[in-house]
PDB file of N, CA and C in Angstrom:
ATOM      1  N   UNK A   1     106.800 122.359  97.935  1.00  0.00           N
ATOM      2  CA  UNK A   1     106.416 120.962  97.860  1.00  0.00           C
ATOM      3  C   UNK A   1     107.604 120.170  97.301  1.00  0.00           C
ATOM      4  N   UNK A   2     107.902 118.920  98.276  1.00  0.00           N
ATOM      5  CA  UNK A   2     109.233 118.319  97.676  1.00  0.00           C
ATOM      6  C   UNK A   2     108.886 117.649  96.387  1.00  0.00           C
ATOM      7  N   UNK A   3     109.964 117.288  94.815  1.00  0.00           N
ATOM      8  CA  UNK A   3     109.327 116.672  93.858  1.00  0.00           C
ATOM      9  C   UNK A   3     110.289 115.337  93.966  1.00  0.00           C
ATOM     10  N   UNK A   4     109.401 114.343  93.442  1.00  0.00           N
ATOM     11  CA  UNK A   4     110.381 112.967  92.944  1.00  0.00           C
ATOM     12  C   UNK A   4     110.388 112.842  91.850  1.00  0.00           C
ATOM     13  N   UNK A   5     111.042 111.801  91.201  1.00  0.00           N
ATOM     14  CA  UNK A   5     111.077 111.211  89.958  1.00  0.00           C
ATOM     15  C   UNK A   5     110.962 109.730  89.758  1.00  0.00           C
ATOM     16  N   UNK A   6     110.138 109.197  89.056  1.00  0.00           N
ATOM     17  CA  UNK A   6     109.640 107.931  88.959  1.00  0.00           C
ATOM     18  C   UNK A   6     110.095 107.497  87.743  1.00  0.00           C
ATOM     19  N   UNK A   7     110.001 106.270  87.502  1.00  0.00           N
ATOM     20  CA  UNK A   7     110.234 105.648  86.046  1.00  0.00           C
ATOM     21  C   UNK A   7     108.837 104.610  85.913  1.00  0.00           C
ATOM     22  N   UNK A   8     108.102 104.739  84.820  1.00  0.00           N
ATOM     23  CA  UNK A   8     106.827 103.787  84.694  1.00  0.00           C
ATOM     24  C   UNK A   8     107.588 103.130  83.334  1.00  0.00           C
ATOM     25  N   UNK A   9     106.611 102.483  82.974  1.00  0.00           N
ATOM     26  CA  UNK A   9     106.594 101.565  81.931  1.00  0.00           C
ATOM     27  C   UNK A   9     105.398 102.378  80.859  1.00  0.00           C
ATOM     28  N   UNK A  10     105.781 102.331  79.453  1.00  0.00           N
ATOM     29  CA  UNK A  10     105.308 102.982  78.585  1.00  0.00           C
ATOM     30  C   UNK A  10     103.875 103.282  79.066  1.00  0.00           C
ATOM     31  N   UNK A  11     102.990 101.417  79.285  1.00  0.00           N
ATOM     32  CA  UNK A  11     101.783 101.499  79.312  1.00  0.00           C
ATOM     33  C   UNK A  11     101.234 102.260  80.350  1.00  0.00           C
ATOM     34  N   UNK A  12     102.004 102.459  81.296  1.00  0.00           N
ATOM     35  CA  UNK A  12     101.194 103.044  82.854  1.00  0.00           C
ATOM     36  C   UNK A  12     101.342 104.504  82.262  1.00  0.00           C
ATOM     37  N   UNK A  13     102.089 104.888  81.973  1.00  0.00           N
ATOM     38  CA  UNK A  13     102.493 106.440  81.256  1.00  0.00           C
ATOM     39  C   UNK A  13     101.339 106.925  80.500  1.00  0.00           C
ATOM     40  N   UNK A  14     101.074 106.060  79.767  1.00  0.00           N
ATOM     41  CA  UNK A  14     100.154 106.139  78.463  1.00  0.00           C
ATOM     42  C   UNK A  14      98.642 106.357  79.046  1.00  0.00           C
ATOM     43  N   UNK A  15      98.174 105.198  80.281  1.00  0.00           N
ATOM     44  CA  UNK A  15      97.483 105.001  81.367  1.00  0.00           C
ATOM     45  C   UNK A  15      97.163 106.267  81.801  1.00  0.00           C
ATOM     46  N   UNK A  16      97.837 107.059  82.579  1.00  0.00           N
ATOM     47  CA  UNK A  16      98.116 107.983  83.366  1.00  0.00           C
ATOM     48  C   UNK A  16      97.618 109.221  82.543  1.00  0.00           C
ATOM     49  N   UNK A  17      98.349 109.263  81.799  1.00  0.00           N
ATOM     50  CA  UNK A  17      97.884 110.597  80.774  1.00  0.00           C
ATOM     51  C   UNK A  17      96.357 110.647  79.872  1.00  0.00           C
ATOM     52  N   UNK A  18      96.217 109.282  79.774  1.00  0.00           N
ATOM     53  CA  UNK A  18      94.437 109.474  79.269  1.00  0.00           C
ATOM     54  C   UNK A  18      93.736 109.670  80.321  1.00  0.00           C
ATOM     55  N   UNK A  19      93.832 108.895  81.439  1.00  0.00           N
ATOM     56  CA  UNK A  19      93.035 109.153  83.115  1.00  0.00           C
ATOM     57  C   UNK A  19      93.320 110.595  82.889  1.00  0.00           C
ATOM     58  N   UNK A  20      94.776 111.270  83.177  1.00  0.00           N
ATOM     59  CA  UNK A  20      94.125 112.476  83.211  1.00  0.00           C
ATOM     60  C   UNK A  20      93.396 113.324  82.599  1.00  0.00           C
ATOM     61  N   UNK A  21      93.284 113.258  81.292  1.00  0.00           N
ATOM     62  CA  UNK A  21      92.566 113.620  80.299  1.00  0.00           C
ATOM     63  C   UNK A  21      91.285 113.436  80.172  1.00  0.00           C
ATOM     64  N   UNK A  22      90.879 112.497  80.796  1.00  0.00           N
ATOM     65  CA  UNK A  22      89.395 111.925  80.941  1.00  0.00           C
ATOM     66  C   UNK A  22      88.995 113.051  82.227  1.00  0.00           C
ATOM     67  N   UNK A  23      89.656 112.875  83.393  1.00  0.00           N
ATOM     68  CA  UNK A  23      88.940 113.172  84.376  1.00  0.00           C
ATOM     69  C   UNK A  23      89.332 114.826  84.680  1.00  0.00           C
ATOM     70  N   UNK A  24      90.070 115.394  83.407  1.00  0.00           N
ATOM     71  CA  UNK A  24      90.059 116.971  83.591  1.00  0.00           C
ATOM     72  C   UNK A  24      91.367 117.277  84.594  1.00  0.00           C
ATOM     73  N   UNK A  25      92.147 116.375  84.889  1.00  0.00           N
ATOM     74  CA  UNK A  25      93.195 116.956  86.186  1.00  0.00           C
ATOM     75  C   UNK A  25      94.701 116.852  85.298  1.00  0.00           C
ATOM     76  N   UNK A  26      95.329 117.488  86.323  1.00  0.00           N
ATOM     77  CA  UNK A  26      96.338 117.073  85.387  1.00  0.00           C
ATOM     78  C   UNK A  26      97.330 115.331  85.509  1.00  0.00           C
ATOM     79  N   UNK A  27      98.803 115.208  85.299  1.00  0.00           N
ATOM     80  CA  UNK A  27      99.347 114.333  85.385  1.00  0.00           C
ATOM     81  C   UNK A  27      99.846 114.662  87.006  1.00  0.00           C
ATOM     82  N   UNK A  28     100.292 115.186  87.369  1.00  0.00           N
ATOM     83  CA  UNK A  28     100.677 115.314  88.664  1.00  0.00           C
ATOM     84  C   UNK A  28      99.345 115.588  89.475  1.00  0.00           C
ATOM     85  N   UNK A  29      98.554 116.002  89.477  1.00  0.00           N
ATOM     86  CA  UNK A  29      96.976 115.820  90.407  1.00  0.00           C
ATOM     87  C   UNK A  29      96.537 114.451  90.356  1.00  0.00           C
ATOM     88  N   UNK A  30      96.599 113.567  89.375  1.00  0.00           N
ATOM     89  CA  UNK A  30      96.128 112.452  89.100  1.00  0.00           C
ATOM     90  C   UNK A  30      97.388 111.386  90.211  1.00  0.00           C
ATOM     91  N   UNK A  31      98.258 111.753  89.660  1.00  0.00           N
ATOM     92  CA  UNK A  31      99.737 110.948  90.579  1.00  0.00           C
ATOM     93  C   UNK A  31      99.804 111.280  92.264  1.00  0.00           C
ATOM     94  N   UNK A  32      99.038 112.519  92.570  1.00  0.00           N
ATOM     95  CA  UNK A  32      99.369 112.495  94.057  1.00  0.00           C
ATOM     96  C   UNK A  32      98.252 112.556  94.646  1.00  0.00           C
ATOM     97  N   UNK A  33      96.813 112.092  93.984  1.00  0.00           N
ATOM     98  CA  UNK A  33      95.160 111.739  94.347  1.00  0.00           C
ATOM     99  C   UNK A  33      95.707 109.893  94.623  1.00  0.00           C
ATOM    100  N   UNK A  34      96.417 108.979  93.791  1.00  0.00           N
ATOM    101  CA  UNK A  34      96.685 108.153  93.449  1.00  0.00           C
ATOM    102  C   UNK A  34      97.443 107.806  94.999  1.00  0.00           C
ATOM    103  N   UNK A  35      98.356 108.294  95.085  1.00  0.00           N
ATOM    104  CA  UNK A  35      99.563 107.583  96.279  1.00  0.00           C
ATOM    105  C   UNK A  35      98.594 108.540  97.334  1.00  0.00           C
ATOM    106  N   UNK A  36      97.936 109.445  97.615  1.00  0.00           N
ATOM    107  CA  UNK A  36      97.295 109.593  98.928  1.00  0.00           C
ATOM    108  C   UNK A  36      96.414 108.881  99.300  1.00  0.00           C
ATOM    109  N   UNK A  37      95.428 108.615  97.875  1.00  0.00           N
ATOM    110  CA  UNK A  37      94.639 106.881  98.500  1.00  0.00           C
ATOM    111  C   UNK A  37      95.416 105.861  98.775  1.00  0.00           C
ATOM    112  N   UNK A  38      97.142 105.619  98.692  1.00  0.00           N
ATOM    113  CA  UNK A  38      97.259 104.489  98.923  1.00  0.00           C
ATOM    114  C   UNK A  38      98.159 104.663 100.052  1.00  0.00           C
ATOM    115  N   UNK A  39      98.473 105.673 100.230  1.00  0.00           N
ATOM    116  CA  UNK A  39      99.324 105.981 101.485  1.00  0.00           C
ATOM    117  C   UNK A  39      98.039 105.929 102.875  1.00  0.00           C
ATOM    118  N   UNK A  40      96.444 106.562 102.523  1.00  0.00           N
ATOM    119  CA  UNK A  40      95.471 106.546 103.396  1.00  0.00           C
ATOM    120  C   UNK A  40      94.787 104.859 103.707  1.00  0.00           C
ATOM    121  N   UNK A  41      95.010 104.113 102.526  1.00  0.00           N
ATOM    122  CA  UNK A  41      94.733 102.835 102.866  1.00  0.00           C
ATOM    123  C   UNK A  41      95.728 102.049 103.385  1.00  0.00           C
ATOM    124  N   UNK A  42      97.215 102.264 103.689  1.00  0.00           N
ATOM    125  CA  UNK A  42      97.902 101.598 103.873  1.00  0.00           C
ATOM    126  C   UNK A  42      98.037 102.240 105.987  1.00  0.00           C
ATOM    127  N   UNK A  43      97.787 103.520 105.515  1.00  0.00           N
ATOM    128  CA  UNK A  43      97.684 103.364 107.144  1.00  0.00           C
ATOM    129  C   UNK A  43      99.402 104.395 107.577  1.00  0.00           C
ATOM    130  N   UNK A  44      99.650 104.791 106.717  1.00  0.00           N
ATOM    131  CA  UNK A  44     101.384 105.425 106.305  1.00  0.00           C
ATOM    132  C   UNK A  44     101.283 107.002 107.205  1.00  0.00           C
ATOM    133  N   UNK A  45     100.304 107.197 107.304  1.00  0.00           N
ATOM    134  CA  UNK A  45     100.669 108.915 107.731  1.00  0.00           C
ATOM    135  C   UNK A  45     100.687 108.374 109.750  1.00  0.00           C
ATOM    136  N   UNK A  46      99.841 107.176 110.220  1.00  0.00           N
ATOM    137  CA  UNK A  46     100.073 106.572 111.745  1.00  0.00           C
ATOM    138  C   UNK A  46     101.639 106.100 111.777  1.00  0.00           C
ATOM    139  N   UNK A  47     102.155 105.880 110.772  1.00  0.00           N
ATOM    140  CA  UNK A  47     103.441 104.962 111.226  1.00  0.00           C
ATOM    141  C   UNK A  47     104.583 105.788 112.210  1.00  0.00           C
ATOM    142  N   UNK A  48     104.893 105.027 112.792  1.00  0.00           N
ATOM    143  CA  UNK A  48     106.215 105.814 113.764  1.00  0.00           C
ATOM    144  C   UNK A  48     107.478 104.786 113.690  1.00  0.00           C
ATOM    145  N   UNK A  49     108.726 105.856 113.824  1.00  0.00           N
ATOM    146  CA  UNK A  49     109.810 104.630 114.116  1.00  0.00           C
ATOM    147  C   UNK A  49     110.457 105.024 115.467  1.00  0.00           C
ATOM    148  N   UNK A  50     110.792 103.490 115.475  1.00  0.00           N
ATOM    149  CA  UNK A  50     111.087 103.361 116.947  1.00  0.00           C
ATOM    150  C   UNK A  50     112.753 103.165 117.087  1.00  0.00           C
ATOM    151  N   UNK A  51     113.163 102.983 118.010  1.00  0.00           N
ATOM    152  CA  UNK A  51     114.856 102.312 117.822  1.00  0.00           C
ATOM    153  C   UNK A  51     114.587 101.481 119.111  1.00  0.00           C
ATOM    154  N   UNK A  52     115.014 100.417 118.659  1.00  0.00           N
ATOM    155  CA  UNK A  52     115.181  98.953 119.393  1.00  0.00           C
ATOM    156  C   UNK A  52     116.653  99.213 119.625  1.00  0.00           C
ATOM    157  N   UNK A  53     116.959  98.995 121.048  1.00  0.00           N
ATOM    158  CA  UNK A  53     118.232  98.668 121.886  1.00  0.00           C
ATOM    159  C   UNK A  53     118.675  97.143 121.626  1.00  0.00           C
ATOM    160  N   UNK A  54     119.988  96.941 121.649  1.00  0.00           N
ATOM    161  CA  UNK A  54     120.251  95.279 122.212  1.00  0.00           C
ATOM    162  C   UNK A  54     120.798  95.774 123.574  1.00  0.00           C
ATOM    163  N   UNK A  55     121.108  94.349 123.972  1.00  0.00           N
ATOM    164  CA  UNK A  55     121.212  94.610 124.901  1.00  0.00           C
ATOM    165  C   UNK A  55     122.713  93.749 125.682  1.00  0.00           C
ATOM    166  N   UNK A  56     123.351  94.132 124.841  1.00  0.00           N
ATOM    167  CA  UNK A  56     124.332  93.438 124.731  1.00  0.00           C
ATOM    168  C   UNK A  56     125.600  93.622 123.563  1.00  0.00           C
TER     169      UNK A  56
END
């Protein structure tokens, strides 16, 4: 599984780690439940790229 690295702001950090604590998961289960709802609402796993020609 590829990893990234993010930078939050204290409060989202702080955020993040009681959510997980509350809901039993960890910090990384909580972070990639998080961007798959928003990658599934945004519509991200349909996207395609295309290459546009000029024509000229």
């Amino acid at each position: 599984m590829p990893r990234i690295t993010v930078e939050l702001t204290s409060e989202d950090h702080r955020a993040l780690k009681l959510l997980s604590i509350v809901e039993g998961k960890t910090l990384g289960g909580v972070l990639r439940e998080a961007i798959q709802g928003h990658l599934q609402h945004k519509g991200a796993h349909n996207l395609e790229v295309t290459v546009q020609q000029s024509n000229g």
